[in-house]
PDB file of N, CA and C in Angstrom:
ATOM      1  N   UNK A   1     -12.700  -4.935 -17.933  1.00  0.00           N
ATOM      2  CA  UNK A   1     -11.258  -5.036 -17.981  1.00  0.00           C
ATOM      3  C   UNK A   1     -10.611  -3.662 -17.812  1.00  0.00           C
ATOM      4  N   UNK A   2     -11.041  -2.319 -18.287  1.00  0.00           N
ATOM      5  CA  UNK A   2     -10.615  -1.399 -18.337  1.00  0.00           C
ATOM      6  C   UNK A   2     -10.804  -1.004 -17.070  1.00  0.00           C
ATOM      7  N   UNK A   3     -11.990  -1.212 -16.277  1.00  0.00           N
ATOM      8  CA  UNK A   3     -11.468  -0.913 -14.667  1.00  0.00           C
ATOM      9  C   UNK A   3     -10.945  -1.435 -13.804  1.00  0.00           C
ATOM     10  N   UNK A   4     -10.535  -2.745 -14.372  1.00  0.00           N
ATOM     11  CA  UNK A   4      -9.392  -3.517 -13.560  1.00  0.00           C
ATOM     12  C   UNK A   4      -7.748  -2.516 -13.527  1.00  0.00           C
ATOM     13  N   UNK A   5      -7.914  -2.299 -14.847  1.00  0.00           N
ATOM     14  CA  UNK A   5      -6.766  -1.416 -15.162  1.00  0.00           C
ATOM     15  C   UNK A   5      -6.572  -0.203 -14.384  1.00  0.00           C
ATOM     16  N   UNK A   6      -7.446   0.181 -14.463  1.00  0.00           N
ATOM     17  CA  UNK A   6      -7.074   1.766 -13.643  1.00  0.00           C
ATOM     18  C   UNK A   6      -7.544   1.446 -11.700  1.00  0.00           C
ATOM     19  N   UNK A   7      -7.813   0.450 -11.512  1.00  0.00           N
ATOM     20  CA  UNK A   7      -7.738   0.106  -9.773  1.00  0.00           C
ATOM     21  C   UNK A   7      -6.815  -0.601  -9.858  1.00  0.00           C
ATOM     22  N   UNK A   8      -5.761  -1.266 -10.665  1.00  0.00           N
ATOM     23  CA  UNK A   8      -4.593  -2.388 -10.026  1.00  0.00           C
ATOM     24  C   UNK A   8      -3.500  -1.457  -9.444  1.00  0.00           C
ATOM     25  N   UNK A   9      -2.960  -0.628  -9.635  1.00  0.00           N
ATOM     26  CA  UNK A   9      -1.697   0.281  -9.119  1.00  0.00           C
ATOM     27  C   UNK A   9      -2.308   0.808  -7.686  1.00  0.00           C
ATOM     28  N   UNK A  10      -3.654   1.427  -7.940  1.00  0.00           N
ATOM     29  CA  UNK A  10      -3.537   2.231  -6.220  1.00  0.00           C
ATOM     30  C   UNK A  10      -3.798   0.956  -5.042  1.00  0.00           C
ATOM     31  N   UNK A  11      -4.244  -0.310  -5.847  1.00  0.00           N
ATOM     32  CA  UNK A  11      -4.679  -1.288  -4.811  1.00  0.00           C
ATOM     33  C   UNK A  11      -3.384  -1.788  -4.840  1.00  0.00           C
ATOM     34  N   UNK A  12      -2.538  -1.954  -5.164  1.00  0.00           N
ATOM     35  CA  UNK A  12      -1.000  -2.106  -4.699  1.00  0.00           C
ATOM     36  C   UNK A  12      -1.332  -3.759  -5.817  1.00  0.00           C
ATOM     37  N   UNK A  13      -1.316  -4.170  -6.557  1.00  0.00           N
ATOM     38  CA  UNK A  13      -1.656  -5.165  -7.566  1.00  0.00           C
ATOM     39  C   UNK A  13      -0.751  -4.941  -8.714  1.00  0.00           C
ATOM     40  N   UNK A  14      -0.211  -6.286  -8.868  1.00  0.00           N
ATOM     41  CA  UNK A  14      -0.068  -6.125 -10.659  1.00  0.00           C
ATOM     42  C   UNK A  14      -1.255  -5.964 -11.666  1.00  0.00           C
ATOM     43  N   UNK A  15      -1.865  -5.365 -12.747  1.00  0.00           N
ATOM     44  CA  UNK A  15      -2.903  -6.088 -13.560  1.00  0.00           C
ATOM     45  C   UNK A  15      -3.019  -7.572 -13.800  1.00  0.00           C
ATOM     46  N   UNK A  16      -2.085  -8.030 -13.950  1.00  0.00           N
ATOM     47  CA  UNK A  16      -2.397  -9.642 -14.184  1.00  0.00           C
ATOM     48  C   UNK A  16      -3.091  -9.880 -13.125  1.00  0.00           C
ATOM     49  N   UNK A  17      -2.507  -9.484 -11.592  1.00  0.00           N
ATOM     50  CA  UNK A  17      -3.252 -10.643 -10.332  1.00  0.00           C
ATOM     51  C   UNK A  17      -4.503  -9.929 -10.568  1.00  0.00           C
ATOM     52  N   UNK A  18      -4.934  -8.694 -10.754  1.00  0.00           N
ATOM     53  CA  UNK A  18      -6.361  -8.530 -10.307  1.00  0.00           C
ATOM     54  C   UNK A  18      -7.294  -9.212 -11.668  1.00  0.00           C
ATOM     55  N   UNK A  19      -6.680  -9.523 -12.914  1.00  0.00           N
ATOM     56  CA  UNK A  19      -7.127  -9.925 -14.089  1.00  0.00           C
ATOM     57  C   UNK A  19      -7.230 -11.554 -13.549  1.00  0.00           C
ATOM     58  N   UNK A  20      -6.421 -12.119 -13.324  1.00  0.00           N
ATOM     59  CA  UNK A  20      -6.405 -13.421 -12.379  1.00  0.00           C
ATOM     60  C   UNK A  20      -7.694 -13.392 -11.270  1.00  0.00           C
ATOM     61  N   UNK A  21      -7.549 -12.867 -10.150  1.00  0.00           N
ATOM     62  CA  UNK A  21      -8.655 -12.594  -9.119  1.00  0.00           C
ATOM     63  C   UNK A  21     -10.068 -12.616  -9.654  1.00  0.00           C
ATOM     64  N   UNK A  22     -10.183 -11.892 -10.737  1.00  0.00           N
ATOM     65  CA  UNK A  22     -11.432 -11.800 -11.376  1.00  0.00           C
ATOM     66  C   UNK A  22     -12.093 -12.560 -12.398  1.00  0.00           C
ATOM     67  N   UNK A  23     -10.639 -13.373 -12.175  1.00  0.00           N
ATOM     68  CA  UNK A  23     -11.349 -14.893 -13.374  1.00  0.00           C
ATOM     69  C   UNK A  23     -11.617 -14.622 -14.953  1.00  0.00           C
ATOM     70  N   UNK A  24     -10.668 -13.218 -15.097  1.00  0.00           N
ATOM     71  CA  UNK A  24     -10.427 -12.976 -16.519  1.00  0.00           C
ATOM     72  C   UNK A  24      -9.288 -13.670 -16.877  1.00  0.00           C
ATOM     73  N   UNK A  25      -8.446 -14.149 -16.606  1.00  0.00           N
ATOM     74  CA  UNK A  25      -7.046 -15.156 -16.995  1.00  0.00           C
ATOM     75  C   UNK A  25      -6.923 -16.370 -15.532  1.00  0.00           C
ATOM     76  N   UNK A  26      -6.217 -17.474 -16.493  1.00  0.00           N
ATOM     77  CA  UNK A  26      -6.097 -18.375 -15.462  1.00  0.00           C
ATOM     78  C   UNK A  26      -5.068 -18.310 -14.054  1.00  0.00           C
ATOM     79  N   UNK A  27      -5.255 -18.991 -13.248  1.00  0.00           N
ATOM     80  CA  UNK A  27      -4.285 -18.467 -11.932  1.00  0.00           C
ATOM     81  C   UNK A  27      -2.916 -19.172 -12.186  1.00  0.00           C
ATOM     82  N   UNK A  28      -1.658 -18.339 -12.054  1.00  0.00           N
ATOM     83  CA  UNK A  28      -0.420 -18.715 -11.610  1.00  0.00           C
ATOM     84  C   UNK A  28      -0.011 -19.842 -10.678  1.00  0.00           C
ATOM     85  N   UNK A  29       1.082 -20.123 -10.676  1.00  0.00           N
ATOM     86  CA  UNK A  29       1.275 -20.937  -9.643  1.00  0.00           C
ATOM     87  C   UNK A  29       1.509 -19.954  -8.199  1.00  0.00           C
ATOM     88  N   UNK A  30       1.169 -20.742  -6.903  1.00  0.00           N
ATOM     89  CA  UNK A  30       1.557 -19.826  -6.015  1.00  0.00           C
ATOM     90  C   UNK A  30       2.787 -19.611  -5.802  1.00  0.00           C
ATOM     91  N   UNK A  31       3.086 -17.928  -5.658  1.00  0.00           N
ATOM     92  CA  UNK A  31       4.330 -17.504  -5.522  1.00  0.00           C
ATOM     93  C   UNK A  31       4.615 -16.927  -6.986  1.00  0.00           C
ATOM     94  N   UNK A  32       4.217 -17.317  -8.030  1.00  0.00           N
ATOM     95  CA  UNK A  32       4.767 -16.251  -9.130  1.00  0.00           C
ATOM     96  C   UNK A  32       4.372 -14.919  -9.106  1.00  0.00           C
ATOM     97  N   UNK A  33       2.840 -14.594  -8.446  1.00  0.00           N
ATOM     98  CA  UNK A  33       2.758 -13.443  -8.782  1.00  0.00           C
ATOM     99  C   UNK A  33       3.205 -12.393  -7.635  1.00  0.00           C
ATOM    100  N   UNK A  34       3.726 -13.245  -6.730  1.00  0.00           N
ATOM    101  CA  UNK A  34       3.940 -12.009  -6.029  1.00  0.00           C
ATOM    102  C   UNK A  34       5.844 -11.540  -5.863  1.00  0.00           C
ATOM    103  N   UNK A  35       6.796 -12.182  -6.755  1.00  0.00           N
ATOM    104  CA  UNK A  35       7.835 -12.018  -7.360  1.00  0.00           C
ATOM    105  C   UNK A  35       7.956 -10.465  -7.608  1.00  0.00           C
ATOM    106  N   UNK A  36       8.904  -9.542  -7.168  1.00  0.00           N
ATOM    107  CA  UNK A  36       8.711  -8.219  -7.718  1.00  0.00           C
ATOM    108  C   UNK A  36       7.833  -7.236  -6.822  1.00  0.00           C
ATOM    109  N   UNK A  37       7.188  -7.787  -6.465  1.00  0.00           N
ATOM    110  CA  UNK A  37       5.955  -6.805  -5.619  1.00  0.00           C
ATOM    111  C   UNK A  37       6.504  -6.453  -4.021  1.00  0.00           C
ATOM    112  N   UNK A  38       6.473  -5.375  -3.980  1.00  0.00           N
ATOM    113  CA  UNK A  38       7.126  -4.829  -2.428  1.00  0.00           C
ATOM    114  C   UNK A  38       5.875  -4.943  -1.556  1.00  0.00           C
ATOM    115  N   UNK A  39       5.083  -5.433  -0.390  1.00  0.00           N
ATOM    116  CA  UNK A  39       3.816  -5.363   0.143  1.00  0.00           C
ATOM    117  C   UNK A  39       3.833  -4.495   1.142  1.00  0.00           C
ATOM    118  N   UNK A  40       3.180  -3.627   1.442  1.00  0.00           N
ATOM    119  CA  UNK A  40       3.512  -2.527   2.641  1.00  0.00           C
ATOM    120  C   UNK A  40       2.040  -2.977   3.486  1.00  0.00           C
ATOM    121  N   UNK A  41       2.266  -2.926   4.795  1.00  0.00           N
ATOM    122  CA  UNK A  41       1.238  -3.036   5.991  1.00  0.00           C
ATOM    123  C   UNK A  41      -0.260  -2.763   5.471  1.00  0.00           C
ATOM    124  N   UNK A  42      -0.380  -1.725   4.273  1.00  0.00           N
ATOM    125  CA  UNK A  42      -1.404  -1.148   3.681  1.00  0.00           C
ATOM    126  C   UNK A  42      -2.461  -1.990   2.524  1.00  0.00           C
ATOM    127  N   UNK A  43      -1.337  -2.863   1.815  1.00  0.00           N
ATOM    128  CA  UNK A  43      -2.129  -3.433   1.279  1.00  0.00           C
ATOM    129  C   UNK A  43      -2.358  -4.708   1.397  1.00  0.00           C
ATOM    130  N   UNK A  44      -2.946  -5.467   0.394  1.00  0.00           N
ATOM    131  CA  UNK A  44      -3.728  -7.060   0.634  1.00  0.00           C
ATOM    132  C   UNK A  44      -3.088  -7.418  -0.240  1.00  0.00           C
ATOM    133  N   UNK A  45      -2.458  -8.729   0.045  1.00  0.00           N
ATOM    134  CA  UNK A  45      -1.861  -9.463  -0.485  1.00  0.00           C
ATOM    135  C   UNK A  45      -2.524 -10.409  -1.732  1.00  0.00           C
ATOM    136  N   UNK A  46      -1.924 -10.718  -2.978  1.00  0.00           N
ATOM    137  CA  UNK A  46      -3.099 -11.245  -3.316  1.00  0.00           C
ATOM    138  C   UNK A  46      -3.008 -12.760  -3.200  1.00  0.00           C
ATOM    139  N   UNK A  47      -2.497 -13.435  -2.437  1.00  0.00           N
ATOM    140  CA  UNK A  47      -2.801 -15.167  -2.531  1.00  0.00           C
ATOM    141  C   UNK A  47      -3.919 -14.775  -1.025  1.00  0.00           C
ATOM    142  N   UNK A  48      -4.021 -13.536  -0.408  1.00  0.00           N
ATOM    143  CA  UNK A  48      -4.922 -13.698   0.592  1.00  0.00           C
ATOM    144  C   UNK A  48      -6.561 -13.518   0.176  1.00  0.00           C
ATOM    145  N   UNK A  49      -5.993 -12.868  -0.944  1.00  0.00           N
ATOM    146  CA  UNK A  49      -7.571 -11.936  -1.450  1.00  0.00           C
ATOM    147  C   UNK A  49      -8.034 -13.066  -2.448  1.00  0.00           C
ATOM    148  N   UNK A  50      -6.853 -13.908  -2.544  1.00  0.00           N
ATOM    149  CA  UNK A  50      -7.350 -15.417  -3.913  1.00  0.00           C
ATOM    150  C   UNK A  50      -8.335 -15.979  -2.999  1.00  0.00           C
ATOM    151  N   UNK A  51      -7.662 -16.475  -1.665  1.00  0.00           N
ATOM    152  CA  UNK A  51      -8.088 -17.255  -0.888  1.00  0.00           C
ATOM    153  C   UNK A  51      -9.594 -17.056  -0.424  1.00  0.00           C
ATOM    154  N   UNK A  52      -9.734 -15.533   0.158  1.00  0.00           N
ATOM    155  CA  UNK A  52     -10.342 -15.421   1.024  1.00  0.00           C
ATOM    156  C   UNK A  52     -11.574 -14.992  -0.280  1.00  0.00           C
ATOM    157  N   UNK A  53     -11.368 -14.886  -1.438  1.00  0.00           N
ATOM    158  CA  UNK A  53     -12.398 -14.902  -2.726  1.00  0.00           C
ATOM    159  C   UNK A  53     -13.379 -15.856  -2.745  1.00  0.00           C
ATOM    160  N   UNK A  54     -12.637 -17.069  -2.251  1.00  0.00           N
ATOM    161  CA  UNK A  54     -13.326 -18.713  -3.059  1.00  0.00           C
ATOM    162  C   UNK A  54     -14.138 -18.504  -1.586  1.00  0.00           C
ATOM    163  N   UNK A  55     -14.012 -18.020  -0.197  1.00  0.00           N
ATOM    164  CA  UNK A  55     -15.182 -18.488   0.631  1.00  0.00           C
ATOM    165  C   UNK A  55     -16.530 -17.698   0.644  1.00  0.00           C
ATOM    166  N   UNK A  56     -17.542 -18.229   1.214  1.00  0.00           N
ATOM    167  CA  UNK A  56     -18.731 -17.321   1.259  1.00  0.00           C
ATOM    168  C   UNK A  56     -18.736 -15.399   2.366  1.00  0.00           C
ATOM    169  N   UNK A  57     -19.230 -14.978   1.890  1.00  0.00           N
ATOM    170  CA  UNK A  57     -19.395 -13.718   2.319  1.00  0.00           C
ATOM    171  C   UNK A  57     -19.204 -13.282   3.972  1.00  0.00           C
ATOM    172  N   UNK A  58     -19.917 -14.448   4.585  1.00  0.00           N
ATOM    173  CA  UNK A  58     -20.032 -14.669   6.052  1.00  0.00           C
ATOM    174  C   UNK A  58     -18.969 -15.704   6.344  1.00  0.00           C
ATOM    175  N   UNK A  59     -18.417 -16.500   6.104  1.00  0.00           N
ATOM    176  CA  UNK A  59     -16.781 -16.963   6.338  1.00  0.00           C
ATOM    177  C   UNK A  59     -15.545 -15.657   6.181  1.00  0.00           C
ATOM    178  N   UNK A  60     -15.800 -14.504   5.048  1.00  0.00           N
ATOM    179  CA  UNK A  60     -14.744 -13.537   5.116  1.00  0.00           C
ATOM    180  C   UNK A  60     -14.632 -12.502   6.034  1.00  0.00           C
ATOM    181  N   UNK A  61     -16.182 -12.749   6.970  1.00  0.00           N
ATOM    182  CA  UNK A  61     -16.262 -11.335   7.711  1.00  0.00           C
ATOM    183  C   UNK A  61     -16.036 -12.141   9.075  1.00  0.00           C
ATOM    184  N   UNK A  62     -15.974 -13.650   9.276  1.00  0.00           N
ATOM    185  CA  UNK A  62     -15.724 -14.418  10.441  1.00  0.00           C
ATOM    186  C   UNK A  62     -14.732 -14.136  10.634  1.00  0.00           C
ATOM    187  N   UNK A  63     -13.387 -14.383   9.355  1.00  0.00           N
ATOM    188  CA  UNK A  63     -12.433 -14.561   9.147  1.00  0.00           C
ATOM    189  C   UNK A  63     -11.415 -12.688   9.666  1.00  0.00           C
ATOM    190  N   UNK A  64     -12.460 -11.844   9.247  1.00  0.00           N
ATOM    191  CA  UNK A  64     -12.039 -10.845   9.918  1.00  0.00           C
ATOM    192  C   UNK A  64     -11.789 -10.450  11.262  1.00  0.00           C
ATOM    193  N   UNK A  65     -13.336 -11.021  11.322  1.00  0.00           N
ATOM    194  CA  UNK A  65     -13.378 -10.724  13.018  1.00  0.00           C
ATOM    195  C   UNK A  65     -12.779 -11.182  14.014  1.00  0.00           C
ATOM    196  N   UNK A  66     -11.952 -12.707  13.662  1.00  0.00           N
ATOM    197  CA  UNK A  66     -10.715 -13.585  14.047  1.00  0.00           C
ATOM    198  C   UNK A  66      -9.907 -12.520  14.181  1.00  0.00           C
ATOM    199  N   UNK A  67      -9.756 -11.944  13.188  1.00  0.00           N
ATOM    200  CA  UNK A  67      -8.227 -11.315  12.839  1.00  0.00           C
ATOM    201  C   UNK A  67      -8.753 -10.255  13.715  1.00  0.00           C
ATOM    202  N   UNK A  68      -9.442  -9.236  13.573  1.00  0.00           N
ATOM    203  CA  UNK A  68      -9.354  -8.087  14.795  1.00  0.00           C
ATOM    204  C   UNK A  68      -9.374  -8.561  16.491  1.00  0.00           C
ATOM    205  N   UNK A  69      -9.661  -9.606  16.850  1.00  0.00           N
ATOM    206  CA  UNK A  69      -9.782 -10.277  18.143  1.00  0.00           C
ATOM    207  C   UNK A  69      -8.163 -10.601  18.784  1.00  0.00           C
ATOM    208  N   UNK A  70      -7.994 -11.806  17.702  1.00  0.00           N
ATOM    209  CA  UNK A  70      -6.328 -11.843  17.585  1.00  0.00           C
ATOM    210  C   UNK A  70      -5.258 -10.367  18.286  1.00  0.00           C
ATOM    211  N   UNK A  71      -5.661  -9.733  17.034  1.00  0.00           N
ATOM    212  CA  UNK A  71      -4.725  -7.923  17.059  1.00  0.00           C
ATOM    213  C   UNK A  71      -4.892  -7.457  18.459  1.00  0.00           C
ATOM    214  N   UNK A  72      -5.867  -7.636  18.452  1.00  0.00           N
ATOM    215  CA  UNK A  72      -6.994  -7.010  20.287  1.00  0.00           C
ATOM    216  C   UNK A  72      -5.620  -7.801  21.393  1.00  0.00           C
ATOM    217  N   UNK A  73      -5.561  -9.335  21.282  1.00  0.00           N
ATOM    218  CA  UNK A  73      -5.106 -10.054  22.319  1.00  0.00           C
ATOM    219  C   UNK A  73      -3.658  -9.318  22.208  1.00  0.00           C
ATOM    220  N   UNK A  74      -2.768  -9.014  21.195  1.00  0.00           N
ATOM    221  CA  UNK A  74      -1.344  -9.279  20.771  1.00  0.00           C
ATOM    222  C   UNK A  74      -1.258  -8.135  21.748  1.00  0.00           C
ATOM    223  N   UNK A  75      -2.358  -6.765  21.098  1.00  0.00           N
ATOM    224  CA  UNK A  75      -2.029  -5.312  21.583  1.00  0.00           C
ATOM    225  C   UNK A  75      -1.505  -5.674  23.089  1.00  0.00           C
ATOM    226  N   UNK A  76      -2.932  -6.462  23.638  1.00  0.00           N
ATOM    227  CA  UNK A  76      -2.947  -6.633  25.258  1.00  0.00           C
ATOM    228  C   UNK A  76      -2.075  -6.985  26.043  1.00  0.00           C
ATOM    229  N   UNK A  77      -0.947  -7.767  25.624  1.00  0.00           N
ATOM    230  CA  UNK A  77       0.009  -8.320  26.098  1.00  0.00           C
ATOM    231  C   UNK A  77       1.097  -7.686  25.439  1.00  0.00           C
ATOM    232  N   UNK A  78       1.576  -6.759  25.419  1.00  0.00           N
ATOM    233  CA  UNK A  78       2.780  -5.765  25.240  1.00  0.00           C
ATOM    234  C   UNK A  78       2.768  -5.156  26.405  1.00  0.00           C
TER     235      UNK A  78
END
């Protein structure tokens, strides 16, 4: 718990969501926790990091590699 504490601020997190995330307290409804929270390009959102928690290891790095392919196409067509 105490290193949840001192990584929730630079990971751009409230303590609750990363105390939540880690299945030390129960989850919010979606949308409460991110009330208040400014998200900058930099960080991870956390209903993404909820989400992308519950799949297996090799679904999150699929799920990446979607996403850099995607970025690849968008760049291409500007």
């Amino acid at each position: 718990a105490s290193i949840l504490r001192k990584i929730a601020k630079p990971l751009g997190f409230e303590e609750s969501e990363l105390f939540s995330l880690a299945g030390y307290l129960s989850a919010r409804p979606a949308g409460i926790e991110e009330g208040g929270v400014d998200y900058s390009a930099r960080q991870l959102d956390p209903y993404v990091a909820r989400i992308l928690s519950q799949e297996p290891v090799e679904v999150q790095r699929i799920v990446i590699g979607i996403l850099s392919i995607l970025k690849s196409i968008a760049k291409a067509m500007e």
